[in-house]
C-alpha atoms as a PDB file:
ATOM      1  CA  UNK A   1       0.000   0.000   0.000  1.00  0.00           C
ATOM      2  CA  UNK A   2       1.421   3.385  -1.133  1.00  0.00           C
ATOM      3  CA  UNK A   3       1.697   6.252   1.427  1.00  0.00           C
ATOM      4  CA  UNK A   4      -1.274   7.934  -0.570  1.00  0.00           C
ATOM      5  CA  UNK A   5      -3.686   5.021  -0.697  1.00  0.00           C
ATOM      6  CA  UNK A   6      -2.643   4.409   3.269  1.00  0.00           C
ATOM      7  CA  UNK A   7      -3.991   8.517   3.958  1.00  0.00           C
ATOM      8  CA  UNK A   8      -6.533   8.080   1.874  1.00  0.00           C
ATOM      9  CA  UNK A   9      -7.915   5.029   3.617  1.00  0.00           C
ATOM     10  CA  UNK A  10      -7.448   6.388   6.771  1.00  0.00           C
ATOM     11  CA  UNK A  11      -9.411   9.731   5.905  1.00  0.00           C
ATOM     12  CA  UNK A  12     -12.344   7.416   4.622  1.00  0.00           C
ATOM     13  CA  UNK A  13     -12.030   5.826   8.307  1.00  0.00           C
ATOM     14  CA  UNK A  14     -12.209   9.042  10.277  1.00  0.00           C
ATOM     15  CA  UNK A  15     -14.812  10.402   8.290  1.00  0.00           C
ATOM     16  CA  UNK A  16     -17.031   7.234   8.933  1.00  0.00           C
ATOM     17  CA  UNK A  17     -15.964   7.340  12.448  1.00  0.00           C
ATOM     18  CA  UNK A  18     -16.835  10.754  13.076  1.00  0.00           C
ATOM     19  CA  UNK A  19     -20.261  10.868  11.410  1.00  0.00           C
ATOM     20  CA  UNK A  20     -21.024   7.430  13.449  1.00  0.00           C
ATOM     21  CA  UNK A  21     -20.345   9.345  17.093  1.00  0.00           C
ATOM     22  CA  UNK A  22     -21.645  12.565  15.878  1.00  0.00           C
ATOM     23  CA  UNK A  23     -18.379  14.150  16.499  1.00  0.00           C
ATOM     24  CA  UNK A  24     -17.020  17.036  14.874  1.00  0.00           C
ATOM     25  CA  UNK A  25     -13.003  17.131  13.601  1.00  0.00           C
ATOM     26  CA  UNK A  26     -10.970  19.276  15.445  1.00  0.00           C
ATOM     27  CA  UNK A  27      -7.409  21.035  14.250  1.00  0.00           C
ATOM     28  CA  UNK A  28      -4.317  22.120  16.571  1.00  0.00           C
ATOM     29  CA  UNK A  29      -2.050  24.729  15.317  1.00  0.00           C
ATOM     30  CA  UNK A  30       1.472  23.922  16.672  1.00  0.00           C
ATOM     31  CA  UNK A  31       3.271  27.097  15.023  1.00  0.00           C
ATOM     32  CA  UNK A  32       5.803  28.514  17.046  1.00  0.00           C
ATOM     33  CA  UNK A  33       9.479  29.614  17.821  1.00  0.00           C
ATOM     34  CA  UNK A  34      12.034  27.094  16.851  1.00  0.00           C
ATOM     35  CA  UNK A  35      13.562  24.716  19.257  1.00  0.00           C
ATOM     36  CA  UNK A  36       9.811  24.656  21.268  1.00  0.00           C
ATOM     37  CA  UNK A  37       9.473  20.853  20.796  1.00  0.00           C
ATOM     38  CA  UNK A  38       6.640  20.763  17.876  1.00  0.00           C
ATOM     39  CA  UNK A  39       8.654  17.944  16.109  1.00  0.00           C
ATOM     40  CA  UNK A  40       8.415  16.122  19.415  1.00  0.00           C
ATOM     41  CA  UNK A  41       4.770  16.811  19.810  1.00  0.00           C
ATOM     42  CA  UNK A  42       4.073  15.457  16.497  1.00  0.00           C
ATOM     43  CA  UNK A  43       6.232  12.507  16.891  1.00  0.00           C
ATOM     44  CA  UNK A  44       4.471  11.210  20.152  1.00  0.00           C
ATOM     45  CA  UNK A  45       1.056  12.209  17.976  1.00  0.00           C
ATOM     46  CA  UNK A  46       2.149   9.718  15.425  1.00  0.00           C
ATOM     47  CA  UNK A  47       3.471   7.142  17.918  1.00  0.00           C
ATOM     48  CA  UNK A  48      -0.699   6.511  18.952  1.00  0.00           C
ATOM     49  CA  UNK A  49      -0.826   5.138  15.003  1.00  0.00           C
ATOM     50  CA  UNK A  50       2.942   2.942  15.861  1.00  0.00           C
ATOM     51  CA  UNK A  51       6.124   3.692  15.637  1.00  0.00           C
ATOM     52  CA  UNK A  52       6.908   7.295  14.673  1.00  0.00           C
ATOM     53  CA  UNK A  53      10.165   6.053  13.148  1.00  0.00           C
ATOM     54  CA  UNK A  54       8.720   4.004  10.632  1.00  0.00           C
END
């Protein structure tokens, strides 16, 4: 599975999964000085879908 197909999936899932719970989507601006640990923040995001590494 390409990297595409794999975000495209995984939209499809959200979007199903949202509309089932009657949630709505939320975003997070990180923007910010350098050096104030957004990399980290989205590296420990990622790490709730595996390994961030990979």
């Amino acid at each position: 599975m390409t990297q595409r197909q794999f975000s495209l999936y995984k939209d499809l899932f959200l979007r199903l999964f949202l509309h089932e719970f009657d949630m709505k989507p939320i975003v997070v601006d990180i923007s910010g000085e350098s050096s104030s640990g957004k990399s980290g923040l989205l590296l420990l995001c990622a790490s709730v879908l595996g390994s961030p590494k990979e």
